[in-house]
C-alpha atoms as a PDB file:
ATOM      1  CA  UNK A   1     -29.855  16.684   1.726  1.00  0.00           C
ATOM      2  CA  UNK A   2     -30.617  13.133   0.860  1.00  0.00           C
ATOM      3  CA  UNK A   3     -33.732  12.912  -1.646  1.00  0.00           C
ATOM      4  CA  UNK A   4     -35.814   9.369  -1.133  1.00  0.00           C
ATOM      5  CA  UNK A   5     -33.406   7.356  -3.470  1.00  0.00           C
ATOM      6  CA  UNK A   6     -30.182   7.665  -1.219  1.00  0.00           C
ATOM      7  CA  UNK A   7     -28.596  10.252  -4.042  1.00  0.00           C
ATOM      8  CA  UNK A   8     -27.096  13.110  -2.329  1.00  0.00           C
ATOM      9  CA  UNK A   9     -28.038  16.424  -3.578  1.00  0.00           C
ATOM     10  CA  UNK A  10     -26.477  20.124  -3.348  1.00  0.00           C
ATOM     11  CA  UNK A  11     -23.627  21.986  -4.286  1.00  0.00           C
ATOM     12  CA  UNK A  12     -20.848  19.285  -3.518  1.00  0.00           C
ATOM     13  CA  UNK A  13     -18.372  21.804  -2.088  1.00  0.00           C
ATOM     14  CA  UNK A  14     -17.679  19.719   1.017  1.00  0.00           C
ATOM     15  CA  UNK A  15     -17.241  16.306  -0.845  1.00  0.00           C
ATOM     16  CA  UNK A  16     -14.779  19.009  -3.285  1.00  0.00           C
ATOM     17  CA  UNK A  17     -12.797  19.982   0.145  1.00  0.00           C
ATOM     18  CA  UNK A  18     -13.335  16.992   1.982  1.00  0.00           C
ATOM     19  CA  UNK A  19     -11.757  15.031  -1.159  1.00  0.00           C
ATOM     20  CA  UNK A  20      -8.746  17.587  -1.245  1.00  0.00           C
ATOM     21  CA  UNK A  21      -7.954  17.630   2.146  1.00  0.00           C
ATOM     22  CA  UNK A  22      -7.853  13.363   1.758  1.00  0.00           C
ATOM     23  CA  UNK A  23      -5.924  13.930  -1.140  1.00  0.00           C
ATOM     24  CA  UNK A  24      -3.332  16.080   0.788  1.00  0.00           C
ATOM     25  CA  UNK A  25      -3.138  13.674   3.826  1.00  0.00           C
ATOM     26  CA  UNK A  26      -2.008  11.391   1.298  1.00  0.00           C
ATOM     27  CA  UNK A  27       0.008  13.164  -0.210  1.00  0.00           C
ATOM     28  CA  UNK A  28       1.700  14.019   3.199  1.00  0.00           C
ATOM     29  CA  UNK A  29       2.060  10.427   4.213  1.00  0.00           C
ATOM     30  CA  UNK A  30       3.735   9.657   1.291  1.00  0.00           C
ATOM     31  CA  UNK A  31       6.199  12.891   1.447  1.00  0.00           C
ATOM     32  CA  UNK A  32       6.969  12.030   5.002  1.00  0.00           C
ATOM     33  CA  UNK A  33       7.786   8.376   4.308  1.00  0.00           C
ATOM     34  CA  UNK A  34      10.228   9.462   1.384  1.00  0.00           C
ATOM     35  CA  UNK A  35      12.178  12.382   3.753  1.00  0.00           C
ATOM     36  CA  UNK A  36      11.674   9.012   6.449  1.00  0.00           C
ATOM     37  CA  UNK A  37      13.906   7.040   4.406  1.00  0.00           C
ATOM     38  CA  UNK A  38      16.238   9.500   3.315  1.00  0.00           C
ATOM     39  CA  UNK A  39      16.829  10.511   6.883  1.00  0.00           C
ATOM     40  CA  UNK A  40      17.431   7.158   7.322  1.00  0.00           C
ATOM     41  CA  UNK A  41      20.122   6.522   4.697  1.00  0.00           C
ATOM     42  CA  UNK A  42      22.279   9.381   6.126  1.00  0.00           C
ATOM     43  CA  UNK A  43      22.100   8.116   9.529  1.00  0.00           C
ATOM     44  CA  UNK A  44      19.730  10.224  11.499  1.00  0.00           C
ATOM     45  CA  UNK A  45      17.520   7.747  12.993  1.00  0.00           C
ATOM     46  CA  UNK A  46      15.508   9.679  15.595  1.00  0.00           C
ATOM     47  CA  UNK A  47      14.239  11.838  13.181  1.00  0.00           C
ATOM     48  CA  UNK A  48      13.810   9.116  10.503  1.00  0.00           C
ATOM     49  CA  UNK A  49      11.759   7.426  13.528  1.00  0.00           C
ATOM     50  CA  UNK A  50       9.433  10.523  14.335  1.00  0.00           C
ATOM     51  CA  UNK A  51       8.958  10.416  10.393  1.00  0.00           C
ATOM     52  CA  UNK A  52       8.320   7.007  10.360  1.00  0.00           C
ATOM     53  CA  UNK A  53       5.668   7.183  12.838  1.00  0.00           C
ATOM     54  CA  UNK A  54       3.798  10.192  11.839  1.00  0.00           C
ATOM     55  CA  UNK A  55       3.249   8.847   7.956  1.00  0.00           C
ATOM     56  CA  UNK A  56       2.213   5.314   9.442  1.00  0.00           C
ATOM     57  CA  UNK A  57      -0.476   7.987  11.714  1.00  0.00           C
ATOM     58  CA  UNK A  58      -1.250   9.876   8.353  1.00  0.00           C
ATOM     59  CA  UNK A  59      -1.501   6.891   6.219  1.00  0.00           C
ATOM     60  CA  UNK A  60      -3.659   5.316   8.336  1.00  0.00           C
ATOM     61  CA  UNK A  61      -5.783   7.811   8.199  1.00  0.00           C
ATOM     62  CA  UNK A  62      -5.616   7.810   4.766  1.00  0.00           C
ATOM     63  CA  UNK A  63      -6.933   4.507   4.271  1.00  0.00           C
ATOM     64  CA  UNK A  64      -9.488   4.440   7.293  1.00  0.00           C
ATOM     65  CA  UNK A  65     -10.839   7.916   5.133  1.00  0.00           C
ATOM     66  CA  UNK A  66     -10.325   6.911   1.662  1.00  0.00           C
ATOM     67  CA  UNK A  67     -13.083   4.201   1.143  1.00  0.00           C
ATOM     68  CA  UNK A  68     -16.069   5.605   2.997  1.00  0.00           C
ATOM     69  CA  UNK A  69     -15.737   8.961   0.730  1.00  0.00           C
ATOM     70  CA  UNK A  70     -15.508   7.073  -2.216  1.00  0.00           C
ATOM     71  CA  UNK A  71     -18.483   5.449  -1.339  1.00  0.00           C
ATOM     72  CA  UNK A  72     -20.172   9.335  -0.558  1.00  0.00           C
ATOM     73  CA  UNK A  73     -19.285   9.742  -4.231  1.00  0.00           C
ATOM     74  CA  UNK A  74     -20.665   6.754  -5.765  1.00  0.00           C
ATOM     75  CA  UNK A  75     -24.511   7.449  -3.628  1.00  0.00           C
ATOM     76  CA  UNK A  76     -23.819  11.757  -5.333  1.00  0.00           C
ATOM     77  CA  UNK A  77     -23.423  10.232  -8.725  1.00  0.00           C
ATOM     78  CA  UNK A  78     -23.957   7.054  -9.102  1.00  0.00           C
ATOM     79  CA  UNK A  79     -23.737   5.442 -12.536  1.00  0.00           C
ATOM     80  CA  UNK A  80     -27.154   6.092 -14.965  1.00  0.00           C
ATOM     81  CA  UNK A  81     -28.282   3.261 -16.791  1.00  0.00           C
ATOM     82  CA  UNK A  82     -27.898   3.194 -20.202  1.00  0.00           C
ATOM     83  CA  UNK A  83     -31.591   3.609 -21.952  1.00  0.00           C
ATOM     84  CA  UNK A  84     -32.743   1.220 -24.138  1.00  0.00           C
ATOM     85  CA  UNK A  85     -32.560   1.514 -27.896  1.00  0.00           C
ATOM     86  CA  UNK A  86     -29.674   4.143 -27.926  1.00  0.00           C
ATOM     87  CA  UNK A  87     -27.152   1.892 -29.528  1.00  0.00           C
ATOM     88  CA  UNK A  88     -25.420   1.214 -26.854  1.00  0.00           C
ATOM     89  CA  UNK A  89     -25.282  -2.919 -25.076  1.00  0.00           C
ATOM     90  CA  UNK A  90     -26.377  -2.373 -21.248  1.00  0.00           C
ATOM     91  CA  UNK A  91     -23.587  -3.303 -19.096  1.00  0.00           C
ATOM     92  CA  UNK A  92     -23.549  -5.288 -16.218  1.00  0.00           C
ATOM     93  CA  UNK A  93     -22.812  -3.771 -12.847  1.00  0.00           C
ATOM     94  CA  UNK A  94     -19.779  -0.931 -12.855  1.00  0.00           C
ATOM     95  CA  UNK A  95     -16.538  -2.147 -10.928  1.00  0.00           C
ATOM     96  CA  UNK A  96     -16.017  -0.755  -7.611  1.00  0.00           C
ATOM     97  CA  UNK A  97     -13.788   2.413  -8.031  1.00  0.00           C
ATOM     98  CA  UNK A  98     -11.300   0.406  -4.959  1.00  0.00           C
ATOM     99  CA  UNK A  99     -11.413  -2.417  -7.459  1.00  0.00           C
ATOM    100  CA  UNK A 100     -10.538  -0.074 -10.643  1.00  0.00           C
ATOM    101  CA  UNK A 101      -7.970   2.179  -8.545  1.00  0.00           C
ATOM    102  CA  UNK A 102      -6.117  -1.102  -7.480  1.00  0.00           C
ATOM    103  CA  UNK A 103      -5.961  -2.652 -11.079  1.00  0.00           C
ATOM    104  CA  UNK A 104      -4.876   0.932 -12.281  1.00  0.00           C
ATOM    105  CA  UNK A 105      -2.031   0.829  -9.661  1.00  0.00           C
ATOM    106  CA  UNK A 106      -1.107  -2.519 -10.145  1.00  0.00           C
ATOM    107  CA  UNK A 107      -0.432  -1.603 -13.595  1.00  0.00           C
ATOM    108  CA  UNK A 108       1.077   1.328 -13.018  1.00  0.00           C
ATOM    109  CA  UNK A 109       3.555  -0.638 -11.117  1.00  0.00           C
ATOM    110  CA  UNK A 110       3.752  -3.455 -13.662  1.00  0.00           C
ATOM    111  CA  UNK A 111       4.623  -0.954 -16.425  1.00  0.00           C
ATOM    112  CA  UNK A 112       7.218   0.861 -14.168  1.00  0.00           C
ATOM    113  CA  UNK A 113       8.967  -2.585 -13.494  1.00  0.00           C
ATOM    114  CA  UNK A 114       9.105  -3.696 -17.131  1.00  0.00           C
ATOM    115  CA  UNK A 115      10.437  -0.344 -18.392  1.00  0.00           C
ATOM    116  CA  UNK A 116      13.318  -0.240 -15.520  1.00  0.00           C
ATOM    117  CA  UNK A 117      14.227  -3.698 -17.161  1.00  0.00           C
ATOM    118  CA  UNK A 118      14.465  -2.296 -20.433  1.00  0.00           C
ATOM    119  CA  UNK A 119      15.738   1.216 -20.717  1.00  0.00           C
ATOM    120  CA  UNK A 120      17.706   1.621 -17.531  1.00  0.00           C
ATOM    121  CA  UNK A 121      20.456  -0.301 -15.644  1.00  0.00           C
ATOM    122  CA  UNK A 122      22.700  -0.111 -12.623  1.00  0.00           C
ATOM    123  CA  UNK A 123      20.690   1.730  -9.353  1.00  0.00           C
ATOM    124  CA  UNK A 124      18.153   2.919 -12.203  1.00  0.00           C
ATOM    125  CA  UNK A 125      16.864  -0.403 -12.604  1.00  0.00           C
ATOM    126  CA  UNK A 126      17.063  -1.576  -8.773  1.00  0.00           C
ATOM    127  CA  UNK A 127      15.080   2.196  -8.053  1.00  0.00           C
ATOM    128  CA  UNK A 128      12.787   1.398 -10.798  1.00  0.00           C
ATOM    129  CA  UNK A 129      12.178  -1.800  -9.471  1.00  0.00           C
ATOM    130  CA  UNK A 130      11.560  -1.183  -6.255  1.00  0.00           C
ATOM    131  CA  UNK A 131       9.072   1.995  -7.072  1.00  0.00           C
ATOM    132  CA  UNK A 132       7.188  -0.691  -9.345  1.00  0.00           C
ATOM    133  CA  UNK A 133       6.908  -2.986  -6.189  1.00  0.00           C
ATOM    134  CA  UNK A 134       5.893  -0.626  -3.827  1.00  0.00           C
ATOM    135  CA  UNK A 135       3.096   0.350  -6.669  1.00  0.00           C
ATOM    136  CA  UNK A 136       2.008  -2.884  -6.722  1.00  0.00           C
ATOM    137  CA  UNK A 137       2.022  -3.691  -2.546  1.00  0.00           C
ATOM    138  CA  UNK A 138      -0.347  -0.407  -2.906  1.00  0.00           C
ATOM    139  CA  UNK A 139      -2.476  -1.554  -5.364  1.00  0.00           C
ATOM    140  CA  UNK A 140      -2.349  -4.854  -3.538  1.00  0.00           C
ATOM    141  CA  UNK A 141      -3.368  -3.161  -0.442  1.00  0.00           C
ATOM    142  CA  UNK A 142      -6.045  -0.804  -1.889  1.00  0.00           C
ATOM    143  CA  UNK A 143      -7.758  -3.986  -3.380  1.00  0.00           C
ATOM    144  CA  UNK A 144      -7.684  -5.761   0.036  1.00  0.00           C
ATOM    145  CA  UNK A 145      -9.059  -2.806   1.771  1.00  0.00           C
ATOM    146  CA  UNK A 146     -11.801  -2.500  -0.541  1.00  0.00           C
ATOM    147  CA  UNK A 147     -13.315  -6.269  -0.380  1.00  0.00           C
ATOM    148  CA  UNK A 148     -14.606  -5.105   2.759  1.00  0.00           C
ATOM    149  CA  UNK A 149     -17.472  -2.756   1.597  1.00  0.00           C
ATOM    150  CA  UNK A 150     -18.243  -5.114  -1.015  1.00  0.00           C
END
């Protein structure tokens, strides 16, 4: 039920399961590229390859899904304005969340990198460093995806 403003009303239970379900397909596209590249390092490529293919499926999914039920969110609740006189400065318009989720990853992956330099060595700090990277090709890619609905 859509009231004249474009702000969905109701319970929200189906943007609750809808965003858990998205949450788990994501969650399974990551898992399967991780057992992917362990199967890989011990050599058992057809598997590895079946892996490979069903997380690029899943994570495609993933992304095709991710931004148009973000957007869902933003017309259930989008930001109030703040009223005048309370004490607080109006702010300009609110970053897009693909815009905040990318510069949260990035820095996720920043911090990760950084920290591997400084408190670990040997594979540690190639592992860390290589997490950090692939946090910040996600962020890189989240941020690219996004410029499209804006």
């Amino acid at each position: 039920m859509k009231p004249s403003g474009g702000r969905e009303t109701g319970s929200g239970i189906g943007l609750i399961v809808l965003g858990l379900a998205l949450a788990v397909l994501g969650a399974g596209a990551v898992m399967l590229l991780v057992v992917a590249l362990s199967h890989l390092y011990v050599g058992v490529y057809p598997l590895a390859l079946g892996e490979l293919a069903a997380c690029a499926v899943a994570g495609g999914a993933f992304l095709k899904a991710y931004g148009p039920y973000l957007d869902r969110l933003e017309r259930r609740a989008p930001p109030e304005p703040a009223e005048a006189g309370a004490g607080v400065a109006p702010a300009g318009d609110p970053a897009p969340t693909g815009v905040v989720v990318a510069v949260v990853t990035g820095a996720y992956g920043l911090i990760l990198i950084l920290a591997g330099l400084v408190w670990t060595s040997g594979t540690a700090r190639i592992l860390n460093g290589v997490g950090g990277l692939g946090l910040v090709a996600c962020a890189a890619l989240v941020w690219w995806a996004g410029r499209e609905s804006r």
